[in-house]
Protein backbone atom coordinates (compact mmCIF):
# COMPACT_ATOMS: atom_id res chain seq x y z
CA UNK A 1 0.00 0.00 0.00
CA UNK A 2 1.85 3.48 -1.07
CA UNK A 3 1.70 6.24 1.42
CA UNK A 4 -1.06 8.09 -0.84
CA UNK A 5 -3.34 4.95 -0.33
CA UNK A 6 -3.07 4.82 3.20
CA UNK A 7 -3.86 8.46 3.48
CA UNK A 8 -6.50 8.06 1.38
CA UNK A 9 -7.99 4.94 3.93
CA UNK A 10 -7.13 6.84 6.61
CA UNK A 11 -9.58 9.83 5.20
CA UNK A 12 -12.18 7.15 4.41
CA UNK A 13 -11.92 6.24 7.64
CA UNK A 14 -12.43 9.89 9.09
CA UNK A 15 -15.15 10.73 6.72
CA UNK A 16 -17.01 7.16 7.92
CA UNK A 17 -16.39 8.68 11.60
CA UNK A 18 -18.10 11.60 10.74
CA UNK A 19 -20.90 10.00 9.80
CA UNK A 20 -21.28 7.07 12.56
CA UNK A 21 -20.88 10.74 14.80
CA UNK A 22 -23.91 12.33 12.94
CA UNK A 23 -26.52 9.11 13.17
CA UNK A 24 -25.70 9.08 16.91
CA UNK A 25 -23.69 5.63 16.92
CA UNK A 26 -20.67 7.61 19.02
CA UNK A 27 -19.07 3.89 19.47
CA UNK A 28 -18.53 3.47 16.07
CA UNK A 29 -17.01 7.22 15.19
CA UNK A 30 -14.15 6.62 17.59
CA UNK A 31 -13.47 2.92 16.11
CA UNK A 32 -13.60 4.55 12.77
CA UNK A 33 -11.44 7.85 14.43
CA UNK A 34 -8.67 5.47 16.10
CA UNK A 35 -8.05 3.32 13.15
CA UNK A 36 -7.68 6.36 10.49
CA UNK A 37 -5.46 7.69 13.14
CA UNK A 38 -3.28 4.51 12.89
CA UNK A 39 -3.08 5.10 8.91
CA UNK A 40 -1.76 8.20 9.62
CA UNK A 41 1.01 7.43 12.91
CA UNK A 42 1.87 4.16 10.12
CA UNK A 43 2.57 5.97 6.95
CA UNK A 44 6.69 6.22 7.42
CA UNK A 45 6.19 2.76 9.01
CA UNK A 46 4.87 1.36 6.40
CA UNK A 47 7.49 3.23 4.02
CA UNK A 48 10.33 2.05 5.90
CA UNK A 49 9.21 -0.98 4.60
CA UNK A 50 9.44 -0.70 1.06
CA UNK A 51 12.68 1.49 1.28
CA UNK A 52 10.73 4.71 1.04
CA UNK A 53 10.37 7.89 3.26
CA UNK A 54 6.88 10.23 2.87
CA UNK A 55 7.21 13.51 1.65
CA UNK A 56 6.90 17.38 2.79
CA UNK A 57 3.54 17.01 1.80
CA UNK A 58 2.53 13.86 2.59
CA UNK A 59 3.11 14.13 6.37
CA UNK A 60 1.37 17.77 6.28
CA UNK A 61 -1.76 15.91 4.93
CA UNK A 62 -1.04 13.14 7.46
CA UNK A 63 -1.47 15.89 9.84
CA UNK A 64 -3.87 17.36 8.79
CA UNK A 65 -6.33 14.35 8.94
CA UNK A 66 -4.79 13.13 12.39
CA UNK A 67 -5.60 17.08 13.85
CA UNK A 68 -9.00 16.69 12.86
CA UNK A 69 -9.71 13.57 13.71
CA UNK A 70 -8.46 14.44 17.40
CA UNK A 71 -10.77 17.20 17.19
CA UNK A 72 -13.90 15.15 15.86
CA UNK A 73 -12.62 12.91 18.85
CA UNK A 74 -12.90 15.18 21.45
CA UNK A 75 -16.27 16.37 20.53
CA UNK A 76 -17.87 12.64 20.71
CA UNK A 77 -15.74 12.51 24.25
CA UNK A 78 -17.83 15.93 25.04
CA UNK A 79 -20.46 14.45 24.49
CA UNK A 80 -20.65 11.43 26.37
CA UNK A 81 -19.37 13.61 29.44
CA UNK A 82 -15.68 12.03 29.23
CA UNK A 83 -14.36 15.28 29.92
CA UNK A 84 -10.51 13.81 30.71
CA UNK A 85 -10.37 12.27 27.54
CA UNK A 86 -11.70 15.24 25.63
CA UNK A 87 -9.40 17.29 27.17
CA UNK A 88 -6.06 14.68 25.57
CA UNK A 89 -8.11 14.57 22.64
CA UNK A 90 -8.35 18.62 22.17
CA UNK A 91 -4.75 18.87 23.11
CA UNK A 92 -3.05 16.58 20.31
CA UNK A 93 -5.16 18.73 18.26
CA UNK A 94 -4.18 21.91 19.17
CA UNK A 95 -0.05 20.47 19.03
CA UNK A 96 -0.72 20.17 15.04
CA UNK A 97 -2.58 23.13 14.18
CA UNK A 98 -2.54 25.48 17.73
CA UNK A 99 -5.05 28.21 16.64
CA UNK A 100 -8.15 25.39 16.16
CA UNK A 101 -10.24 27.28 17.32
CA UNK A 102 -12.61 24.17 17.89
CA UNK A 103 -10.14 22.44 19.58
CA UNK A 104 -9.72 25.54 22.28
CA UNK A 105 -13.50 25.61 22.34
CA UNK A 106 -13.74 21.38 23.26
CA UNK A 107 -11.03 21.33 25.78
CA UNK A 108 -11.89 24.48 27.58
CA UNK A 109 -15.64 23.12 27.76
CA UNK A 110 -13.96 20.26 29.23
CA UNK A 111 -11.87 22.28 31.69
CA UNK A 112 -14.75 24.13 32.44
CA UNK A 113 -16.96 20.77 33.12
CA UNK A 114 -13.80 20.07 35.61
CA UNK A 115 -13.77 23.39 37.68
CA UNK A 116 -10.25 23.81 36.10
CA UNK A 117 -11.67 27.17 35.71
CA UNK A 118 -8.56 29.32 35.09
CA UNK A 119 -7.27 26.46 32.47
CA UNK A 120 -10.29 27.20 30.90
CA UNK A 121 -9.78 30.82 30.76
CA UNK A 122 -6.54 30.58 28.88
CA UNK A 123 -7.94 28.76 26.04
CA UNK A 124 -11.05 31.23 26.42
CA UNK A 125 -8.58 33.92 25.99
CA UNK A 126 -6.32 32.33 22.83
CA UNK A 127 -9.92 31.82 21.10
CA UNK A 128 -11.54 34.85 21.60
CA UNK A 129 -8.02 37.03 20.45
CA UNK A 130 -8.59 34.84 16.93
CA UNK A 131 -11.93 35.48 16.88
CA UNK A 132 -13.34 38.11 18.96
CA UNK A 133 -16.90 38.12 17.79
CA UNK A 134 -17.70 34.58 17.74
CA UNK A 135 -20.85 33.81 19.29
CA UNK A 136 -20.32 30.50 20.75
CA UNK A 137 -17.16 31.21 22.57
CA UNK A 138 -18.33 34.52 23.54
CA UNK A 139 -20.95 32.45 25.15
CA UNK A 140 -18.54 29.90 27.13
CA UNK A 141 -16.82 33.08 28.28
CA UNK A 142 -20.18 34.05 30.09
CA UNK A 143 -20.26 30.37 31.43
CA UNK A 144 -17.13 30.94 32.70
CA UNK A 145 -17.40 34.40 33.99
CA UNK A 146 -20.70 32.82 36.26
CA UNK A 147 -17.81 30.22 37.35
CA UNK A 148 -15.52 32.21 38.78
CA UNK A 149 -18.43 34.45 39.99
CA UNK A 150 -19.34 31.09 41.91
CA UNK A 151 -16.08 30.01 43.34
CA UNK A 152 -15.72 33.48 45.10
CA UNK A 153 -19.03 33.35 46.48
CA UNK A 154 -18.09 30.05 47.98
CA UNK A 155 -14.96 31.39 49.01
CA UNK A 156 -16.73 34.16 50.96
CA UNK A 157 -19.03 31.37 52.61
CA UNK A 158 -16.08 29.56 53.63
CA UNK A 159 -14.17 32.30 54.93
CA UNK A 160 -17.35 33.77 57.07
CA UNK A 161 -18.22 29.95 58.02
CA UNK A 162 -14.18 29.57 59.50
CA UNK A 163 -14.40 32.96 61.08
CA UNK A 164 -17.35 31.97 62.85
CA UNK A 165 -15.72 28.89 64.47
């Protein structure tokens, strides 16, 4: 199999995910996710092989398909509330293309989810300086403004329930 077939599988693969994802059957998409992710992590494997090495080009499309496929991963991990796993998913993302700004959104809904509150302000902050007017993370960033809002007002309670000890 030549490096261009593989990647080709390995977007078959991602484009079946996609769809397993859209009917619901969230098992599936990540069975379909994991293995196009293995065509990808395989293709100078498989090169190696046959005396070979991929190209430039070839290992840009390789990421390519492998960032997106983390992403499509960590919103099926969202979704089922595996907010840990969303979060690694997000972040191998983010290491190939670092300004997805889906990927910021997923894992800092996850960190959010967690009460990692100010981990989820960073990538709050990164999204919203590449896009400013976007509605949906404009929206977390209320979410998370009501979070810290709530944290203080338990801190307060604390503080006046020790005090009164």
């Amino acid at each position: 199999m030549t490096i261009d077939e593989q990647l080709s599988k390995a977007e078959d693969l991602k484009a079946l995910g996609n769809k397993a994802f859209e009917q619901g059957d969230l098992a599936e998409a990540l069975n379909k996710w994991h293995h196009s992710l293995l065509y990808c992590a395989g293709i100078n494997s498989f090169a190696t092989l046959y005396g070979a090495r991929s190209t430039d080009a070839e290992n840009d499309r390789a990421a390519g398909i492998t960032s997106a496929v983390y992403n499509n991963m960590a919103a099926c991990y969202l979704r089922q509330s595996k907010w840990e796993k969303a979060i690694y998913a997000a972040t191998k993302a983010l290491a190939l293309a670092p300004e997805n700004l889906k990927a910021l959104y997923r894992r800092a809904e996850a960190y959010l989810e967690l009460g990692r509150n100010q981990l989820a302000a960073r990538d709050v902050d990164i999204a919203l300086d590449l896009r400013p007017q976007d509605p949906v993370i404009r929206k977390l960033g209320e979410r998370l403004v009501k979070a810290f809002e709530a944290e203080e007002e338990q801190r307060q309670l604390d503080k006046a329930a020790a005090s009164s000890i």
